[in-house]
N, C-alpha and C. Protein backbone atom coordinates (compact mmCIF):
# COMPACT_ATOMS: atom_id res chain seq x y z
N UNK A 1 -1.84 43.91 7.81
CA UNK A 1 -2.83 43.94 6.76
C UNK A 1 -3.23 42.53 6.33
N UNK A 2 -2.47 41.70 6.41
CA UNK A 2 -2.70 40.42 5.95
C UNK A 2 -3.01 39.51 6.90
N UNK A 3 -3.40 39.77 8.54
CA UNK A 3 -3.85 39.30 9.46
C UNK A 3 -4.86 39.77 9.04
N UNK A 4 -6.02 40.98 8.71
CA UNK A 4 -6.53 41.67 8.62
C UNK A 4 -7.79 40.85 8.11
N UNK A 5 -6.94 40.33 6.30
CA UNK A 5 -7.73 39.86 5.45
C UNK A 5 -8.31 38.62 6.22
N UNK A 6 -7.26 37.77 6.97
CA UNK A 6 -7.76 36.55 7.34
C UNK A 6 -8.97 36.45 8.34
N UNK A 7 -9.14 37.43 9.38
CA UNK A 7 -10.11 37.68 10.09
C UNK A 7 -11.73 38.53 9.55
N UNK A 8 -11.16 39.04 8.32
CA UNK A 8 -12.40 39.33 7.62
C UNK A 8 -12.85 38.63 7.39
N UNK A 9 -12.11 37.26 6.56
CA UNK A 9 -12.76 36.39 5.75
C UNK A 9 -13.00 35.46 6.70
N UNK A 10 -13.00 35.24 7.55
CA UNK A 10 -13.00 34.31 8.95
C UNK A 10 -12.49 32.67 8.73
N UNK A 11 -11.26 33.09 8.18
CA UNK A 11 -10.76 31.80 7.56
C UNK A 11 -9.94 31.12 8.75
N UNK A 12 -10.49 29.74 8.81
CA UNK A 12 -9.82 28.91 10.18
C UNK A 12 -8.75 28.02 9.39
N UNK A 13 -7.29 28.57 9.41
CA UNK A 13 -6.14 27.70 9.26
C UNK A 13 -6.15 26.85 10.37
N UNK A 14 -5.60 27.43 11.12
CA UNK A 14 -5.53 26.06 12.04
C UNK A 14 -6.53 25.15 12.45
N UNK A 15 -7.54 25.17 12.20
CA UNK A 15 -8.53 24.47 12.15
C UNK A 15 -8.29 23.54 11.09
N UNK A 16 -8.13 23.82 10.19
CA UNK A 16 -8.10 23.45 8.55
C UNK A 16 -6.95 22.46 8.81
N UNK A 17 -6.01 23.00 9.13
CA UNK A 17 -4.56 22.26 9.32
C UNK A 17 -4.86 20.78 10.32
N UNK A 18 -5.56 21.53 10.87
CA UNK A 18 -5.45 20.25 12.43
C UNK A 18 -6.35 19.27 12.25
N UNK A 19 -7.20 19.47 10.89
CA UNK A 19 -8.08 18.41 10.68
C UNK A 19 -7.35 17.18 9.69
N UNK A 20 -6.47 18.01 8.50
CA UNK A 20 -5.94 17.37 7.92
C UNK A 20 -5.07 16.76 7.89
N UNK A 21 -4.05 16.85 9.19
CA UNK A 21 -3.18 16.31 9.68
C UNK A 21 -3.50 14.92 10.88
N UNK A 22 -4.55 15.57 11.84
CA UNK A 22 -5.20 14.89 12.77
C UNK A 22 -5.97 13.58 12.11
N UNK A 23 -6.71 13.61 11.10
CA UNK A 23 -7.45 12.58 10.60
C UNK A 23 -6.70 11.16 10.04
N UNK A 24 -6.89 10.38 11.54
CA UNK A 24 -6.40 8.80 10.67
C UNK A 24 -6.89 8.47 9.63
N UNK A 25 -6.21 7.67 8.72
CA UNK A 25 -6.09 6.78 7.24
C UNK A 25 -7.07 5.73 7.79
N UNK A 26 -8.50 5.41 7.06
CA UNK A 26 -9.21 4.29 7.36
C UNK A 26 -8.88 3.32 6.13
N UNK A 27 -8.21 2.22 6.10
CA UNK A 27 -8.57 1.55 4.91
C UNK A 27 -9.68 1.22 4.68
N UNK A 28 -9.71 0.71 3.15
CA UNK A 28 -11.15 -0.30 2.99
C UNK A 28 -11.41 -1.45 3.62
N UNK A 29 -12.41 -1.17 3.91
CA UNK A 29 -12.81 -2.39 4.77
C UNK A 29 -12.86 -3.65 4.59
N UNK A 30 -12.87 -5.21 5.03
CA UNK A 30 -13.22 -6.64 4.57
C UNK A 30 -14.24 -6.32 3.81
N UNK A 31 -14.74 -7.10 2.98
CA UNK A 31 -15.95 -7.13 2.39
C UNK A 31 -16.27 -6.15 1.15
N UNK A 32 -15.04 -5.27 0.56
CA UNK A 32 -14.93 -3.70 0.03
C UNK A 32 -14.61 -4.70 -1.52
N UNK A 33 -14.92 -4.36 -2.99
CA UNK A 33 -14.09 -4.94 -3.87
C UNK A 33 -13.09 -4.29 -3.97
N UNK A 34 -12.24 -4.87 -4.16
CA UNK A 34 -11.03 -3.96 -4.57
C UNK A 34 -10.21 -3.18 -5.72
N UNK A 35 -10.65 -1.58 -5.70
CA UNK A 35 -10.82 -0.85 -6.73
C UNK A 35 -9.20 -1.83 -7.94
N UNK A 36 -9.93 -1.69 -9.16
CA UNK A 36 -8.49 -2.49 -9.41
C UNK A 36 -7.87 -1.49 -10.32
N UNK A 37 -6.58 -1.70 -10.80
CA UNK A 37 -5.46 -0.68 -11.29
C UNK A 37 -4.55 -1.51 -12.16
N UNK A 38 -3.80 -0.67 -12.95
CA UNK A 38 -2.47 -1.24 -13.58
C UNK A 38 -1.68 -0.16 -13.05
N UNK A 39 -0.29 -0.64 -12.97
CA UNK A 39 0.87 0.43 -12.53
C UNK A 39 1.99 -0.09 -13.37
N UNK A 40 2.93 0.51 -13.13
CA UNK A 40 4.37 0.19 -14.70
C UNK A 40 5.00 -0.64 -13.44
N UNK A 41 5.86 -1.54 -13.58
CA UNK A 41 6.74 -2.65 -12.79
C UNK A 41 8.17 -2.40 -13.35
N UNK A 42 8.18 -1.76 -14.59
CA UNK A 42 9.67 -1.65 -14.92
C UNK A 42 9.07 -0.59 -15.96
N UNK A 43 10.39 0.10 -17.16
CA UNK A 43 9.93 1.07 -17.90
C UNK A 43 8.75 0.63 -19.05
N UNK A 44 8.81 -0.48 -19.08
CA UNK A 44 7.80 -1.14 -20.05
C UNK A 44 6.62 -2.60 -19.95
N UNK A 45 6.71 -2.75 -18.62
CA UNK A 45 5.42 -3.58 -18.26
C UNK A 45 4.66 -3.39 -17.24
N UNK A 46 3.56 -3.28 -17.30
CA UNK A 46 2.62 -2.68 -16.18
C UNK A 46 1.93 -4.53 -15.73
N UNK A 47 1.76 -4.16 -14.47
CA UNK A 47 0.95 -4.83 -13.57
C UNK A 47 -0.60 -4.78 -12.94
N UNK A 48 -1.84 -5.06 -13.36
CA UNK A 48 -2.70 -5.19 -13.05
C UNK A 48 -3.30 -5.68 -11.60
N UNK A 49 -4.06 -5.61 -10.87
CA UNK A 49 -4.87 -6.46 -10.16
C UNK A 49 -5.49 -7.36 -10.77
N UNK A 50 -6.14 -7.43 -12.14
CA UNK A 50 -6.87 -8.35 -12.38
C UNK A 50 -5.86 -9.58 -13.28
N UNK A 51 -4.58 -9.49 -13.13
CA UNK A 51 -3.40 -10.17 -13.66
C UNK A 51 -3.63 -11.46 -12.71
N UNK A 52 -4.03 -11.42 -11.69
CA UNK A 52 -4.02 -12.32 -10.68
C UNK A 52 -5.28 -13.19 -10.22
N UNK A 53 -6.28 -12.64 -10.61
CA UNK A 53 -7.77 -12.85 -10.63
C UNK A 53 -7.72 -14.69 -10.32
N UNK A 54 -8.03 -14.62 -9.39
CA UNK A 54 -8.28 -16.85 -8.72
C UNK A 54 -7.19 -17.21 -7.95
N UNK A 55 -6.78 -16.04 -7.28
CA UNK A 55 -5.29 -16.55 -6.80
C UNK A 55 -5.11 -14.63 -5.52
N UNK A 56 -5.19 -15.47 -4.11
CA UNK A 56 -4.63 -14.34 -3.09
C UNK A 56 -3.98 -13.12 -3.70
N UNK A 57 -3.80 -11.65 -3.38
CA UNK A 57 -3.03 -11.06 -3.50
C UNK A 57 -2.57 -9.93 -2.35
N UNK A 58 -1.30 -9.86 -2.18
CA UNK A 58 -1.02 -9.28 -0.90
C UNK A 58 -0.58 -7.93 -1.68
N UNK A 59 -1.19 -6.74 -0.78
CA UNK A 59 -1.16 -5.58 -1.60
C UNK A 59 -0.20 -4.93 -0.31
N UNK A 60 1.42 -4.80 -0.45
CA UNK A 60 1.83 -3.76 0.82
C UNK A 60 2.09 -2.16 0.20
N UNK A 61 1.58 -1.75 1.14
CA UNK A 61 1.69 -0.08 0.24
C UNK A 61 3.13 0.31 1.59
N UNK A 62 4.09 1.32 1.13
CA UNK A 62 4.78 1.15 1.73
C UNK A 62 4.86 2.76 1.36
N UNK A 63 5.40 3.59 2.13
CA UNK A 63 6.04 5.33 1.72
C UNK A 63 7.10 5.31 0.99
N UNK A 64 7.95 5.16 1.07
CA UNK A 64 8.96 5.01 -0.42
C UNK A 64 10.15 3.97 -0.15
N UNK A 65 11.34 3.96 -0.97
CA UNK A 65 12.14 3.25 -1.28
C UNK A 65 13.49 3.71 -0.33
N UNK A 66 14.37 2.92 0.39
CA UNK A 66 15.17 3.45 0.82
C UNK A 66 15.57 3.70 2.60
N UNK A 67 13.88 4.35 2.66
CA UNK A 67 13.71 4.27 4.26
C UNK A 67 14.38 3.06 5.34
N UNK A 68 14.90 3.06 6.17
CA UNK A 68 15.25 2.59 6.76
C UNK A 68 13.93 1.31 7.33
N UNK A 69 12.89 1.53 7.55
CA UNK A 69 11.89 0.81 8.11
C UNK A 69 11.46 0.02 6.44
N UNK A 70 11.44 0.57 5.22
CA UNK A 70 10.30 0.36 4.34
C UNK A 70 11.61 -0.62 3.81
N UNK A 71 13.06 -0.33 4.10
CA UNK A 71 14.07 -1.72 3.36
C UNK A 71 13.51 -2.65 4.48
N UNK A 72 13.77 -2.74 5.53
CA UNK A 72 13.26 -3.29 6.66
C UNK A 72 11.63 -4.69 6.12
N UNK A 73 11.28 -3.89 5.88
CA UNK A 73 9.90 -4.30 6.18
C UNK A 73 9.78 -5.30 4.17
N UNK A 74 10.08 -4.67 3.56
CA UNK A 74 10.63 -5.16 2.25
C UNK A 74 11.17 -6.62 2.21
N UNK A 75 12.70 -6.35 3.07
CA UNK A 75 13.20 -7.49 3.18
C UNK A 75 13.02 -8.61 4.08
N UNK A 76 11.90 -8.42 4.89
CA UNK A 76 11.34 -9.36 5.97
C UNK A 76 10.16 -10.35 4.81
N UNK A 77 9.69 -9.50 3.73
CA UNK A 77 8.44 -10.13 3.11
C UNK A 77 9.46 -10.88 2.29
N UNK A 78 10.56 -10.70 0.96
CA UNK A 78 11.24 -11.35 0.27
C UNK A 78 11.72 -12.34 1.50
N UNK A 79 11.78 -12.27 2.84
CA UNK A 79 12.33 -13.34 3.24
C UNK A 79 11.34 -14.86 3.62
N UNK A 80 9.85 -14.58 3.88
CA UNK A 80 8.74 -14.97 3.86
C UNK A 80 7.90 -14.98 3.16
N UNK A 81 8.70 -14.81 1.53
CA UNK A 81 7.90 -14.77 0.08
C UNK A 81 7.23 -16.72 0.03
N UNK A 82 8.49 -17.28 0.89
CA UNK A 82 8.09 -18.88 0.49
C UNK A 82 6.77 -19.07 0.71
N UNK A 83 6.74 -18.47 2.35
CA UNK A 83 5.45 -19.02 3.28
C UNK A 83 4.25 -18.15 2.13
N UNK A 84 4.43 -16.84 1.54
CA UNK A 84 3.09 -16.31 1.17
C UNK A 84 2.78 -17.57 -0.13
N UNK A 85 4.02 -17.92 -0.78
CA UNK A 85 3.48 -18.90 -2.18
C UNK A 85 2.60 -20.09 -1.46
N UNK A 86 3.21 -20.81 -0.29
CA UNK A 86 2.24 -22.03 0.01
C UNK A 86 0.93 -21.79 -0.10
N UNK A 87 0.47 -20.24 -0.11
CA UNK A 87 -0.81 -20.10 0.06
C UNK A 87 -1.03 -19.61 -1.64
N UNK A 88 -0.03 -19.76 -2.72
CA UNK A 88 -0.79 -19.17 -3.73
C UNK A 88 -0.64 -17.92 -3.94
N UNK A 89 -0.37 -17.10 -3.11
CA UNK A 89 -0.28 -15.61 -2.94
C UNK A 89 0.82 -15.06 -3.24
N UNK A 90 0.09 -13.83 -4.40
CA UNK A 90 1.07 -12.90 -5.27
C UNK A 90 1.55 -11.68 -3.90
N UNK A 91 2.82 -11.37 -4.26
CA UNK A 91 3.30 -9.79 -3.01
C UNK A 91 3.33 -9.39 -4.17
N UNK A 92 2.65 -7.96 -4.01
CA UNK A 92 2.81 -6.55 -5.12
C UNK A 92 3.38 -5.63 -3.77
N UNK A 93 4.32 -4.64 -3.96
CA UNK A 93 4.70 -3.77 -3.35
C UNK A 93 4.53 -2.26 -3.85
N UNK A 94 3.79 -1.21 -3.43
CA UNK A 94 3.29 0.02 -4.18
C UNK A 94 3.91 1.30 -3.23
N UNK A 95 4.08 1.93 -4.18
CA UNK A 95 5.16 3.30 -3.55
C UNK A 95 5.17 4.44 -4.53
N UNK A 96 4.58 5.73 -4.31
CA UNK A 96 4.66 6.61 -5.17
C UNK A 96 6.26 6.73 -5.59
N UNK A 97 7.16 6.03 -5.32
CA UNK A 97 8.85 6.36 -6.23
C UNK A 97 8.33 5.74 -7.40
N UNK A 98 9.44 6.61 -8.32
CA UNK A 98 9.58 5.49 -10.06
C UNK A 98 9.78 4.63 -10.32
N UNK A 99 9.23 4.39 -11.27
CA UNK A 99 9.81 2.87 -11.45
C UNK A 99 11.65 2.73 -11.52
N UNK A 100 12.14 3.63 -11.62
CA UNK A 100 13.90 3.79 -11.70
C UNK A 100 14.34 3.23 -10.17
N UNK A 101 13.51 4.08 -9.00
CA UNK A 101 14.13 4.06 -8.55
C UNK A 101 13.57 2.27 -7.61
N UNK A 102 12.56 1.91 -7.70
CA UNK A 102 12.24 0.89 -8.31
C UNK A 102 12.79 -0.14 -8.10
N UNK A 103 13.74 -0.24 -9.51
CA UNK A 103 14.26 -1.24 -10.22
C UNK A 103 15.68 -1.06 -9.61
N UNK A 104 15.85 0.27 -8.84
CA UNK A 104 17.55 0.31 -8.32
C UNK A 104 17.47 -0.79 -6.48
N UNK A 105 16.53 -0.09 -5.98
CA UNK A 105 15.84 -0.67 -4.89
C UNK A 105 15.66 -2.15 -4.91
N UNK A 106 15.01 -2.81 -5.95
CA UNK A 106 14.78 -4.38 -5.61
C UNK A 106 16.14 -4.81 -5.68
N UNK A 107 16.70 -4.38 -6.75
CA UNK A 107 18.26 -4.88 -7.02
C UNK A 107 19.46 -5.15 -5.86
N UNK A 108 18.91 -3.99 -5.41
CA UNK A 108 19.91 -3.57 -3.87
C UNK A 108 19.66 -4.53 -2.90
N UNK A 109 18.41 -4.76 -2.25
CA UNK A 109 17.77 -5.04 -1.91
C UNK A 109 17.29 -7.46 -2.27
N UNK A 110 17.39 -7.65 -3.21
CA UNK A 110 17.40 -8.79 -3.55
C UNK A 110 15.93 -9.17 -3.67
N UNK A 111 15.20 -8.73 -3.97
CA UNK A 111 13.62 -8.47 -3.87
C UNK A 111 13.27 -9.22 -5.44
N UNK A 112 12.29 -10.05 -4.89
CA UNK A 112 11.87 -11.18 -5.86
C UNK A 112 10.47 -10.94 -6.45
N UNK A 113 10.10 -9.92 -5.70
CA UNK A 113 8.54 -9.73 -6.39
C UNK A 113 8.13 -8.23 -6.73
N UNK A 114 7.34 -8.22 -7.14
CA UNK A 114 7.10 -6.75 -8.22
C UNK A 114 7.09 -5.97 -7.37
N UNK A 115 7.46 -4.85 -7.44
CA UNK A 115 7.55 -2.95 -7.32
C UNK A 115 7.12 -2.12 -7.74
N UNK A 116 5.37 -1.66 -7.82
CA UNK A 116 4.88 -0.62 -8.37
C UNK A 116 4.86 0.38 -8.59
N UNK A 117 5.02 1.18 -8.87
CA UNK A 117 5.20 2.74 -9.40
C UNK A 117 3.38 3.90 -9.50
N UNK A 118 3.65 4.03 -8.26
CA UNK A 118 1.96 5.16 -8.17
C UNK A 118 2.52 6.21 -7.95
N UNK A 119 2.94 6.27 -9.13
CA UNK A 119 4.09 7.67 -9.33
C UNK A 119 3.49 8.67 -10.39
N UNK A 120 2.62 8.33 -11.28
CA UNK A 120 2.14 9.33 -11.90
C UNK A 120 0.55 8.91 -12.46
N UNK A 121 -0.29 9.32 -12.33
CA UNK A 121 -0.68 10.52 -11.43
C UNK A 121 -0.14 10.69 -10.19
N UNK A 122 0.12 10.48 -9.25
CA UNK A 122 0.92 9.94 -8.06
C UNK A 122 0.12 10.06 -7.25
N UNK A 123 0.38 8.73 -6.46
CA UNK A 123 -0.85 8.22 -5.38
C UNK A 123 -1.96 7.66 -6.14
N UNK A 124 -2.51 7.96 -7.21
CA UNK A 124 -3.74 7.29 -7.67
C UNK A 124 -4.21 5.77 -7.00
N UNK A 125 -3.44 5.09 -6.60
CA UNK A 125 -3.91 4.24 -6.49
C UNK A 125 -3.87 4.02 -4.53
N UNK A 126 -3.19 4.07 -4.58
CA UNK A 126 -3.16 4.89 -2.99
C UNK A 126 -4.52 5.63 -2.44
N UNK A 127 -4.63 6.33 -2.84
CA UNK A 127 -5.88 7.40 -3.14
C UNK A 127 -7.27 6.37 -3.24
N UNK A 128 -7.11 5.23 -4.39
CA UNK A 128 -7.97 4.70 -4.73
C UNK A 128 -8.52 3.80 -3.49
N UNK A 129 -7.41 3.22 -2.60
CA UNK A 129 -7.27 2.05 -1.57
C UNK A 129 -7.60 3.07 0.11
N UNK A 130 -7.77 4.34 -0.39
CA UNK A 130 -8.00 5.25 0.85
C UNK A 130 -6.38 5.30 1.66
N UNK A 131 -5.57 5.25 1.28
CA UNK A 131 -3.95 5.09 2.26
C UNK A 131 -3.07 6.02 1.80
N UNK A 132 -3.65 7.19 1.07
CA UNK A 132 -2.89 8.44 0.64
C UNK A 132 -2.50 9.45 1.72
N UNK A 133 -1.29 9.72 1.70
CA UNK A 133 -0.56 10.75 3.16
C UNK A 133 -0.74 12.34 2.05
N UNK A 134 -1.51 13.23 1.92
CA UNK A 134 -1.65 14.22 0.92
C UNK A 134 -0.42 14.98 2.02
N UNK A 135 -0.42 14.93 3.07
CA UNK A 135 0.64 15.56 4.00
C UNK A 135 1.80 15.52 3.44
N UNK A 136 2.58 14.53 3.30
CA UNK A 136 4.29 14.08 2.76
C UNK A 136 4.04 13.88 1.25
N UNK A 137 3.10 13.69 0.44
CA UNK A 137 2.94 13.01 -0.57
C UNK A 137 3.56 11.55 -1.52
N UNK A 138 3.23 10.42 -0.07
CA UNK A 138 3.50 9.27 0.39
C UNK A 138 2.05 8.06 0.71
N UNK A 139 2.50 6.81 0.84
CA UNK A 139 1.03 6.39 0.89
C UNK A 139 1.35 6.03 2.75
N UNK A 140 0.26 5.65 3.15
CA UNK A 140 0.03 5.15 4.45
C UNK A 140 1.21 3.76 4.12
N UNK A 141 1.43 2.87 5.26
CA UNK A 141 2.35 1.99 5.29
C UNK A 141 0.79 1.11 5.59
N UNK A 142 0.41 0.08 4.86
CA UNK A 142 -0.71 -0.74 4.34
C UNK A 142 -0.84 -1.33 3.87
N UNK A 143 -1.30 -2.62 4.55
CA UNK A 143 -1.50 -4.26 3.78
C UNK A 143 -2.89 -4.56 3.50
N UNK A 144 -2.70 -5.45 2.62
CA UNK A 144 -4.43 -5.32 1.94
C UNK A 144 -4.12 -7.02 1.56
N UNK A 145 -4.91 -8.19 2.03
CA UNK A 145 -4.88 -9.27 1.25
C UNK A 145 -6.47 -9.47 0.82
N UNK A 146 -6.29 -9.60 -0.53
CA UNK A 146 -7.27 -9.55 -1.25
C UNK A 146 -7.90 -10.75 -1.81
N UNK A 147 -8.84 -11.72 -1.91
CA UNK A 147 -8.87 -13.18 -2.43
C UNK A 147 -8.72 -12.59 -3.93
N UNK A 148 -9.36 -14.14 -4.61
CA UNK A 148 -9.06 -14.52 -5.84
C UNK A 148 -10.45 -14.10 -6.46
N UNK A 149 -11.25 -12.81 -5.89
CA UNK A 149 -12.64 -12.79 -6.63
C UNK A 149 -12.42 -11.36 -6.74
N UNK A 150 -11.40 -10.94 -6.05
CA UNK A 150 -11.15 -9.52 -6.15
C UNK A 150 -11.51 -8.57 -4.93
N UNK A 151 -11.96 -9.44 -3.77
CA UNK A 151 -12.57 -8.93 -2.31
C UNK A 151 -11.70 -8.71 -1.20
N UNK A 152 -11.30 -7.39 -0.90
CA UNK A 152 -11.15 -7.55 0.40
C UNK A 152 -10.92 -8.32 1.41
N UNK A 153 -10.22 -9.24 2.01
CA UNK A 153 -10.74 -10.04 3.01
C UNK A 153 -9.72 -9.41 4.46
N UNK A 154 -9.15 -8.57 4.00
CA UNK A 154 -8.27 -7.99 5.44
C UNK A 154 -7.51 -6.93 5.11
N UNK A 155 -7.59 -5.82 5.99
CA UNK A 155 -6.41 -4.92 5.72
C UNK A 155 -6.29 -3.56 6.90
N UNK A 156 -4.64 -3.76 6.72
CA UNK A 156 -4.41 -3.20 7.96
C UNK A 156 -3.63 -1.64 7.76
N UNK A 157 -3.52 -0.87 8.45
CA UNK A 157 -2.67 -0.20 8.96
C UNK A 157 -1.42 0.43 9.59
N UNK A 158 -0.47 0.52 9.35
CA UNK A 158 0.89 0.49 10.61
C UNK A 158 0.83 1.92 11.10
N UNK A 159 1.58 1.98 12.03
CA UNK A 159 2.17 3.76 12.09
C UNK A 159 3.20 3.78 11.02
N UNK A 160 3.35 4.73 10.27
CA UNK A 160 4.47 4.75 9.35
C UNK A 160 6.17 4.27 9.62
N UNK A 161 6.24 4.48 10.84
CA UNK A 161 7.34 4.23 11.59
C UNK A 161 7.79 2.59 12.19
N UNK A 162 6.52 2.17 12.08
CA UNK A 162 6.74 0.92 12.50
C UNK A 162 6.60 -0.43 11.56
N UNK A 163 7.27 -1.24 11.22
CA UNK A 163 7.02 -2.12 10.48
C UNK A 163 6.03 -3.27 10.93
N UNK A 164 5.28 -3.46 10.09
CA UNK A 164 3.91 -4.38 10.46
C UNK A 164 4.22 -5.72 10.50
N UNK A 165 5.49 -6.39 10.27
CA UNK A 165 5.52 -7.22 9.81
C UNK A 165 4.61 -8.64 9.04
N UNK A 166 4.86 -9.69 9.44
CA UNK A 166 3.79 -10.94 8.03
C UNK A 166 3.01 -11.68 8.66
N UNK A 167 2.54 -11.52 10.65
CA UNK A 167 1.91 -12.02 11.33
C UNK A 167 0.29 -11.78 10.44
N UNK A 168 0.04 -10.80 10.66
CA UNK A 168 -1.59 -10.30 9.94
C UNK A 168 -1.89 -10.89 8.88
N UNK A 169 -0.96 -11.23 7.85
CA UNK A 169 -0.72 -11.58 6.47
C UNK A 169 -0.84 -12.92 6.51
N UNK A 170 -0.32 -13.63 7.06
CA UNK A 170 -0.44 -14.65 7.66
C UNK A 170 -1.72 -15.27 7.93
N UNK A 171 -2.09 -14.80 8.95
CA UNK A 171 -3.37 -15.27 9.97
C UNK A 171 -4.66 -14.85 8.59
N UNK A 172 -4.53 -13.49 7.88
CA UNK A 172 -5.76 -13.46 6.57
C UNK A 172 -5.58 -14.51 5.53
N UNK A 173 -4.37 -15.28 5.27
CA UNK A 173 -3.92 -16.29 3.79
C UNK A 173 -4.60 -17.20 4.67
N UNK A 174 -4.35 -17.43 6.26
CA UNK A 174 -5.10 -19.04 6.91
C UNK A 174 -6.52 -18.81 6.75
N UNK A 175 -7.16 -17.86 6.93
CA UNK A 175 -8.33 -17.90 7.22
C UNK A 175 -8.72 -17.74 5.35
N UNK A 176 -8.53 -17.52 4.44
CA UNK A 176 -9.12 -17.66 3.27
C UNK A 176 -8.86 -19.22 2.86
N UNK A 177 -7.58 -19.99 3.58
CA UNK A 177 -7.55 -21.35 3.25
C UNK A 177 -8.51 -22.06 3.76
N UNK A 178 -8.89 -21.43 5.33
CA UNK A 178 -10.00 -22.37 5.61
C UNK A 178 -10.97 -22.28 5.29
N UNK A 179 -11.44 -21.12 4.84
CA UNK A 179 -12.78 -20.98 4.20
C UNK A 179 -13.04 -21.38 2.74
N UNK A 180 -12.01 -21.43 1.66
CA UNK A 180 -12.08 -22.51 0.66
C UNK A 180 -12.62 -23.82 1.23
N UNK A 181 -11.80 -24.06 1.93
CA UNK A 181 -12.10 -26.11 2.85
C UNK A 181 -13.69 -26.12 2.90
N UNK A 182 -13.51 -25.10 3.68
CA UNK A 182 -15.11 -25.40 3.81
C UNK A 182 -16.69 -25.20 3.30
């Protein structure tokens, strides 16, 4: 009977399914402003985008806290936090977990730069940057370096599984240095 209904109504699940699963995460593109946000950093201070306004910002969106790849990939950036300052450049790290778990994570972890919380509404901002997994309810694993006007100037993608490491990150902080120069 309930096969019944579905062929009356000529409703395509698997269709439905295979689109929403099948469809790669496009970030925003170079050249995109970048929708801006506040998120909580601990139980009582929130973090802006526009906190940073004249000054790089490296946006890594990561799936949560804990993962084997996302400590991974975490502790490769706190280890190459030096190289992002030569350039001026803030690391924000964004993860629909709480800010609890958060603040247990950097600790563990030895993590020197902020930990966002797009935990409630959850994903909002994720959502906002186009890198929302509505599948797991997780963000895409996604770097975004943003200049100091609030623009876009690069942003990438990983497979969730794989850590992107600070090459990309890198090569976008050189190319906004040289284009100041010049």
């Amino acid at each position: 009977m309930i096969l019944a209904l579905f062929v009356t109504r000529n409703i395509d699940f698997e269709g439905a399914i295979e689109r929403s699963v099948s469809r790669p995460a496009t970030p925003l593109p170079p050249g995109t402003k970048a929708p801006e946000f506040e998120l909580p950093s601990t139980p009582d201070q929130t973090v802006s985008l526009s906190d940073f306004r004249g000054q790089p910002v490296i946006l890594a969106f990561y799936p949560g806290d804990w993962s084997p790849v996302c400590s991974d990939q975490m502790g490769l950036y706190q280890a190459v936090l030096p190289e992002f300052q030569k350039f001026d450049a803030a690391l924000l790290g964004i993860s629909v977990d709480s800010v609890w778990s958060h603040l247990a994570f950097a600790k563990d972890r030895n993590l020197q730069f902020p930990l966002l919380a797009d935990f409630e509404p959850k994903g909002e901002v994720a959502r906002a940057y186009h890198v929302y997994r509505a599948e797991d309810g997780t963000s895409e694993r996604a770097l975004y370096v943003i200049d100091g006007e609030g623009v876009v100037q690069w942003s990438y993608i990983s497979p969730v599984d794989v850590n992107p490491g600070a090459d990309g990150i890198l090569r976008a902080l050189e190319g906004l240095r040289k284009e100041a120069a010049s």
